[in-house]
Every structure is written in C-alpha cells, then in structure tokens.
N, C-alpha and C. Protein backbone atom coordinates (compact mmCIF):
# COMPACT_ATOMS: atom_id res chain seq x y z
N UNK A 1 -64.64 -14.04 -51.93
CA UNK A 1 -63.59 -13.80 -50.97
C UNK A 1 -63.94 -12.65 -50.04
N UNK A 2 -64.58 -11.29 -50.83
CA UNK A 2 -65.07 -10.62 -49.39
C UNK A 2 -66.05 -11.12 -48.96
N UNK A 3 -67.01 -11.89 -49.54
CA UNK A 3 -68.04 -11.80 -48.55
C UNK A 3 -67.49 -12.64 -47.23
N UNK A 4 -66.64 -13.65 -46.68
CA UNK A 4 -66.00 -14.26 -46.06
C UNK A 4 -64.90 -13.21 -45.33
N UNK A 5 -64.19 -12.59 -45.80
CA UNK A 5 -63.65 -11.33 -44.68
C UNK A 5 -64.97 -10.95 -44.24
N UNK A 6 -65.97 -10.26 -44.40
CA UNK A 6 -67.02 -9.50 -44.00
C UNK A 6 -67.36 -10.39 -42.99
N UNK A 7 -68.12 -11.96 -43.34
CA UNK A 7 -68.33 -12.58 -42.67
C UNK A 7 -67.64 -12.74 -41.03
N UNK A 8 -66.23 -13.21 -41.16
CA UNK A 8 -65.27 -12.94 -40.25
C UNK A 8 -65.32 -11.53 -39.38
N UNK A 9 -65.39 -10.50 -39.96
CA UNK A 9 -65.45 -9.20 -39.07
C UNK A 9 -66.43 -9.36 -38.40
N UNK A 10 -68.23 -10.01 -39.07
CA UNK A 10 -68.92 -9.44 -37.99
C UNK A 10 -69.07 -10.58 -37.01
N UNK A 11 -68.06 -11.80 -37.18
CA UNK A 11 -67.87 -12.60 -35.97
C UNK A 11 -67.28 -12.34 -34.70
N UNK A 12 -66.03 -11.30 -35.45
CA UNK A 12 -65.02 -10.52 -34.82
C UNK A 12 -65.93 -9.51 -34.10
N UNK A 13 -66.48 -8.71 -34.56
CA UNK A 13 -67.08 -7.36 -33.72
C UNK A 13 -68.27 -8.35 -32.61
N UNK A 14 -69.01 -9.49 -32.81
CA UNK A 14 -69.83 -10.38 -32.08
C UNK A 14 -69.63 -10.79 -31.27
N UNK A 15 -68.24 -10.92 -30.91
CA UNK A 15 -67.70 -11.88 -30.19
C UNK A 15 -67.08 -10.53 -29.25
N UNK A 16 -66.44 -9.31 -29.54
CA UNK A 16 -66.29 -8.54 -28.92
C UNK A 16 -67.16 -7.90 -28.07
N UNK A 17 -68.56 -7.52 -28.71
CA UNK A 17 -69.59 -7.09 -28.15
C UNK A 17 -70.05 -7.95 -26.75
N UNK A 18 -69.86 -9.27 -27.34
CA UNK A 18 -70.44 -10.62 -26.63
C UNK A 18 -69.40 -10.24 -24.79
N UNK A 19 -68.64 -9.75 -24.94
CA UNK A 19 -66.99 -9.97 -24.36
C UNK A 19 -67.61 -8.52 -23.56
N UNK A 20 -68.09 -7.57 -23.87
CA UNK A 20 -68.35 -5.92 -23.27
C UNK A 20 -69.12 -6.69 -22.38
N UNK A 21 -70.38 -7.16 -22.72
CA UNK A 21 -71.77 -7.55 -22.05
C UNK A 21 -71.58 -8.22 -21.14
N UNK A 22 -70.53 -9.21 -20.96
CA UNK A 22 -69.96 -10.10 -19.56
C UNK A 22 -68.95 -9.42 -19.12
N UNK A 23 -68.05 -8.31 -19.42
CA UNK A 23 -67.62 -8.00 -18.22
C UNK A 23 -68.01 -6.25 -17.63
N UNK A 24 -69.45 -5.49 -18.63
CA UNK A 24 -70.09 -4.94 -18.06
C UNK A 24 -70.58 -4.90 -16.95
N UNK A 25 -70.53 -5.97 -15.80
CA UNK A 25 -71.05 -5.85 -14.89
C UNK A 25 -70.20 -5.38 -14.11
N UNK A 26 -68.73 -6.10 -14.27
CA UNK A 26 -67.89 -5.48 -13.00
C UNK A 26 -66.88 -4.20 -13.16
N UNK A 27 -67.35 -3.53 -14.43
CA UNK A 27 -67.22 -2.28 -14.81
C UNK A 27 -68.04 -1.26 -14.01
N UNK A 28 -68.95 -1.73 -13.77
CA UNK A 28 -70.42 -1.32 -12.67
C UNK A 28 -70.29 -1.41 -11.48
N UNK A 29 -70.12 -2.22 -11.00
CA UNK A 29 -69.97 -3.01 -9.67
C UNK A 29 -68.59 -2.39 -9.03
N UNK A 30 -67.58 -2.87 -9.26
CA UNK A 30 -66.81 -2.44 -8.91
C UNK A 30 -66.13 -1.01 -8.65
N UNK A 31 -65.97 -0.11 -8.89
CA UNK A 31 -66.49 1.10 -8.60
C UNK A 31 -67.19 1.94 -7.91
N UNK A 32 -68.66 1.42 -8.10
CA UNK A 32 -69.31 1.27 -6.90
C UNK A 32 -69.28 0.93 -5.55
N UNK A 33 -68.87 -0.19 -5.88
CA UNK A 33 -68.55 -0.51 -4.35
C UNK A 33 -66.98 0.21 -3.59
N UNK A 34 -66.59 0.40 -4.54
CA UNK A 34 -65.22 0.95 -3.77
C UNK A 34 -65.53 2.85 -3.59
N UNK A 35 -66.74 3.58 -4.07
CA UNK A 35 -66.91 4.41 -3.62
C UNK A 35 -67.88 4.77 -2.27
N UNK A 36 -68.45 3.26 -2.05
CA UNK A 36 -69.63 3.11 -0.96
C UNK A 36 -68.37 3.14 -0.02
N UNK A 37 -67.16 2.45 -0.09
CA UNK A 37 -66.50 1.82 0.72
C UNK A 37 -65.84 3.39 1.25
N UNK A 38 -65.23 3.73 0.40
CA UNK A 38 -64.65 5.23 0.81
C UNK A 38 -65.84 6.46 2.10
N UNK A 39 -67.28 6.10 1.35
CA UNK A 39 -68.35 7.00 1.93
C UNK A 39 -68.29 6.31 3.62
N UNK A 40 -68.30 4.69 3.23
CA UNK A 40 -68.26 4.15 5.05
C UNK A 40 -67.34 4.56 5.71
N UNK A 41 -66.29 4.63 4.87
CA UNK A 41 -64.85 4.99 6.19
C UNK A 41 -65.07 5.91 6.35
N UNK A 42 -65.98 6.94 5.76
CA UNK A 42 -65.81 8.22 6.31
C UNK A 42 -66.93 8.50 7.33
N UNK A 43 -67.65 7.93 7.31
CA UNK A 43 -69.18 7.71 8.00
C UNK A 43 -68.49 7.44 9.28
N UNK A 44 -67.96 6.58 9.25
CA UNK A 44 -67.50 5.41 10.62
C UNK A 44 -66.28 6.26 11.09
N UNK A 45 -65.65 6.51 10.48
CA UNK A 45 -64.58 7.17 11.28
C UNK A 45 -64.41 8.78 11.26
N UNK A 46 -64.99 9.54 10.38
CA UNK A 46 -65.09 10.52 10.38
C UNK A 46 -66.20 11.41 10.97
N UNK A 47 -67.12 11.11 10.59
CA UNK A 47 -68.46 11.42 10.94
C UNK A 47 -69.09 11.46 11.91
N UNK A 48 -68.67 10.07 12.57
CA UNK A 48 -69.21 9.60 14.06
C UNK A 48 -68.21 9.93 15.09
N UNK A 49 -66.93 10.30 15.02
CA UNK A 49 -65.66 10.53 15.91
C UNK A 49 -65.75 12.34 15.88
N UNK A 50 -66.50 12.78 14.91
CA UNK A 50 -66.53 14.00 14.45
C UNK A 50 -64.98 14.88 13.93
N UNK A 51 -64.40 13.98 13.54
CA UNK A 51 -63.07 13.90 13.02
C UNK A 51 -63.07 14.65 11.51
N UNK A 52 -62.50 15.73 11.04
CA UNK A 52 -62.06 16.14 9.88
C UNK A 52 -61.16 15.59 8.83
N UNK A 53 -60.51 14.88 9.48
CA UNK A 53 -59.45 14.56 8.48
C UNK A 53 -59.93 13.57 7.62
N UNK A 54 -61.00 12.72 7.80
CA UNK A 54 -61.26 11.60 6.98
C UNK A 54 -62.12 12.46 5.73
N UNK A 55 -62.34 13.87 5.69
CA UNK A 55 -63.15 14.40 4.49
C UNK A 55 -62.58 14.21 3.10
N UNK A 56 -61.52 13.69 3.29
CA UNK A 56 -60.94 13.43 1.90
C UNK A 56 -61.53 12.16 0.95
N UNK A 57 -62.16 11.20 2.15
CA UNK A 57 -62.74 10.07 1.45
C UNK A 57 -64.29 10.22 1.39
N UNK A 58 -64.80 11.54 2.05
CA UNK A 58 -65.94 11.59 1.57
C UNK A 58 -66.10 11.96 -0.03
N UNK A 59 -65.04 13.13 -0.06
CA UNK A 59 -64.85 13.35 -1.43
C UNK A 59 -64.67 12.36 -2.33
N UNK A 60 -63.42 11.54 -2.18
CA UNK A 60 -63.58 10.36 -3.18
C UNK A 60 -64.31 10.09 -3.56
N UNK A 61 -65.10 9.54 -2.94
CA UNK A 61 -66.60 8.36 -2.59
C UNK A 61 -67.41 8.93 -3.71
N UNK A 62 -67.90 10.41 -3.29
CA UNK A 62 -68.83 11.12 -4.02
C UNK A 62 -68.52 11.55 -5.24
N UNK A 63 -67.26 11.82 -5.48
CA UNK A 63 -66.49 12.04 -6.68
C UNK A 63 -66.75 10.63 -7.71
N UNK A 64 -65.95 9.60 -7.47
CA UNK A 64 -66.01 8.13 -7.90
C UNK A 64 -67.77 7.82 -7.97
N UNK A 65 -68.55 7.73 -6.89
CA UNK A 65 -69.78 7.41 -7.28
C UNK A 65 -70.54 8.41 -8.33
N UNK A 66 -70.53 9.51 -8.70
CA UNK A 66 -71.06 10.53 -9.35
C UNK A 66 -70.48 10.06 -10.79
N UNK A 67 -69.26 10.44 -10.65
CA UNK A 67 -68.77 10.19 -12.28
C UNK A 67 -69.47 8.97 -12.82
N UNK A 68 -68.83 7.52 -11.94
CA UNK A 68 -69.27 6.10 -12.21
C UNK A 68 -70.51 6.22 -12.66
N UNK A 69 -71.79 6.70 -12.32
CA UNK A 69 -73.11 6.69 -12.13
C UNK A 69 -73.18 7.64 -13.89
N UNK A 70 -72.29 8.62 -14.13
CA UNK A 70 -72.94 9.55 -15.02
C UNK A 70 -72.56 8.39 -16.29
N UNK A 71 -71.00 7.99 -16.44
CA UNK A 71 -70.77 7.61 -17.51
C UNK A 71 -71.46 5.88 -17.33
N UNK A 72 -71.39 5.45 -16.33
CA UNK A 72 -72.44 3.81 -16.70
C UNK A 72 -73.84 4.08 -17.31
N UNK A 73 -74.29 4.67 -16.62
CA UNK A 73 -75.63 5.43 -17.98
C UNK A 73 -75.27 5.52 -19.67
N UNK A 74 -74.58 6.22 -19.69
CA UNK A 74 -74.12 6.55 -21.04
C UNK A 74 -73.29 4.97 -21.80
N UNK A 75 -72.29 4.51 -20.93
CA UNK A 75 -72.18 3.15 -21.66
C UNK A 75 -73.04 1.97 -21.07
N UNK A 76 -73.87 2.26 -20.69
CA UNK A 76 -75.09 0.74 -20.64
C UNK A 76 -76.48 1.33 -21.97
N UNK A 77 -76.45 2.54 -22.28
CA UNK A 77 -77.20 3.07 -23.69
C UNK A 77 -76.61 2.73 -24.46
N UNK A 78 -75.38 2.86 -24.65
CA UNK A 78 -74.91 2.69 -25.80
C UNK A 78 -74.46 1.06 -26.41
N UNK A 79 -74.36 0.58 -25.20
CA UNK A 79 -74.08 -0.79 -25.30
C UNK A 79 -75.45 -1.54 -25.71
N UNK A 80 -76.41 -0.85 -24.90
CA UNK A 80 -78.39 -1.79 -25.58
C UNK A 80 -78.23 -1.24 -27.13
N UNK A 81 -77.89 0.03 -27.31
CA UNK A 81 -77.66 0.29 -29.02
C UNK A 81 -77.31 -1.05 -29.93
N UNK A 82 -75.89 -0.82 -29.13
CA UNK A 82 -74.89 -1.93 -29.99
C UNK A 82 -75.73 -3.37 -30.47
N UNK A 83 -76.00 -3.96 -28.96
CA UNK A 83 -76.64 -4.87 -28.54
C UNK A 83 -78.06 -5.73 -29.86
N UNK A 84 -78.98 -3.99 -29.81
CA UNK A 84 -79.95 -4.13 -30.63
C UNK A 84 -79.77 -4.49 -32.01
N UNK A 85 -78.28 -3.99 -32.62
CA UNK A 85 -78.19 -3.54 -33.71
C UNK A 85 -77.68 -4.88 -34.44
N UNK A 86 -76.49 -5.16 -33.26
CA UNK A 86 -75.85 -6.52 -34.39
C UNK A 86 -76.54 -7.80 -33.67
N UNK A 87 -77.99 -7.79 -32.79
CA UNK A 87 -78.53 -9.17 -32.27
C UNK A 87 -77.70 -10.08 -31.84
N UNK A 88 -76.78 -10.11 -30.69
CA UNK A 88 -75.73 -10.28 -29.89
C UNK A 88 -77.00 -11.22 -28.83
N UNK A 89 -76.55 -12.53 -28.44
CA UNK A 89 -77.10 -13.31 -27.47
C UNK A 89 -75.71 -13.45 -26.64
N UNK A 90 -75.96 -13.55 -25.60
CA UNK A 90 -75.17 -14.10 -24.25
C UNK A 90 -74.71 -15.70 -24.48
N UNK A 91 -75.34 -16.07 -25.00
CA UNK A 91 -74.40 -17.51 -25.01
C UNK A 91 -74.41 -18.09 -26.11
C-alpha cells in the first residue's frame, strides 16, 4: 500500500515539474518583453522629444528587466536541478 502512495506522489511531483517546464517560458518571455516595451516608450517618447517625464518608464523597464534577468537565472538552475534529478521528459 505505500509503495503505491509513493508511486502516486512521484507521478504527482512529475507531472508538476512536467507543468513548470511548459509554462517556464512565458514566465521568461513575458516580462521581458513588457520591460523592453517600457525602455521603447521611453526611447521614443522620452529620449528623442528630450522630454523628462517619461523617466519613470525608463526606470520600470530597467527595474523589471534586472530583477526578471537575476531571478530567471536562479529558477532556470534550479529547475535543470529538478529536471536532472526526477528524469522529467516533455512529452
């Protein structure tokens, strides 16, 4: 009887892992792009108009891309960990 709970959990944690790895990407992605997007408006309308007021989305941008960038490092390591450990395939 445990070995069948056990069994079950590491279907359970497999299938979770399986579930990180497909929507890891737009954990990545998305973010990204919405801090590029902040850096353009400020490029385009701030930058080139020589306008101050748009410095608030330079900040964003750089704020959002910096963080995004520090911690996707740290969970795309830890996720190849995971990955390695319980032999997790994509399909």
């Amino acid at each position: 009887m445990e070995s069948r709970n056990d069994t079950r959990k590491e279907n359970i944690q497999k299938l979770l892992l399986r579930l990180e790895l497909w929507f890891a990407p737009m954990l990545i992605i998305v973010p990204i792009g919405v801090s590029f997007f902040f850096v353009w408006d400020w490029l385009v309308r701030g930058f080139s108009t020589g306008s101050s007021a748009y410095d608030g989305e330079l900040i964003l941008g750089l704020l959002l891309l910096f963080g995004n960038l520090f911690f996707d490092v740290l969970f795309l390591r830890s996720l190849g960990k995971q990955k390695e450990k319980k032999g997790v395939t994509l399909m």
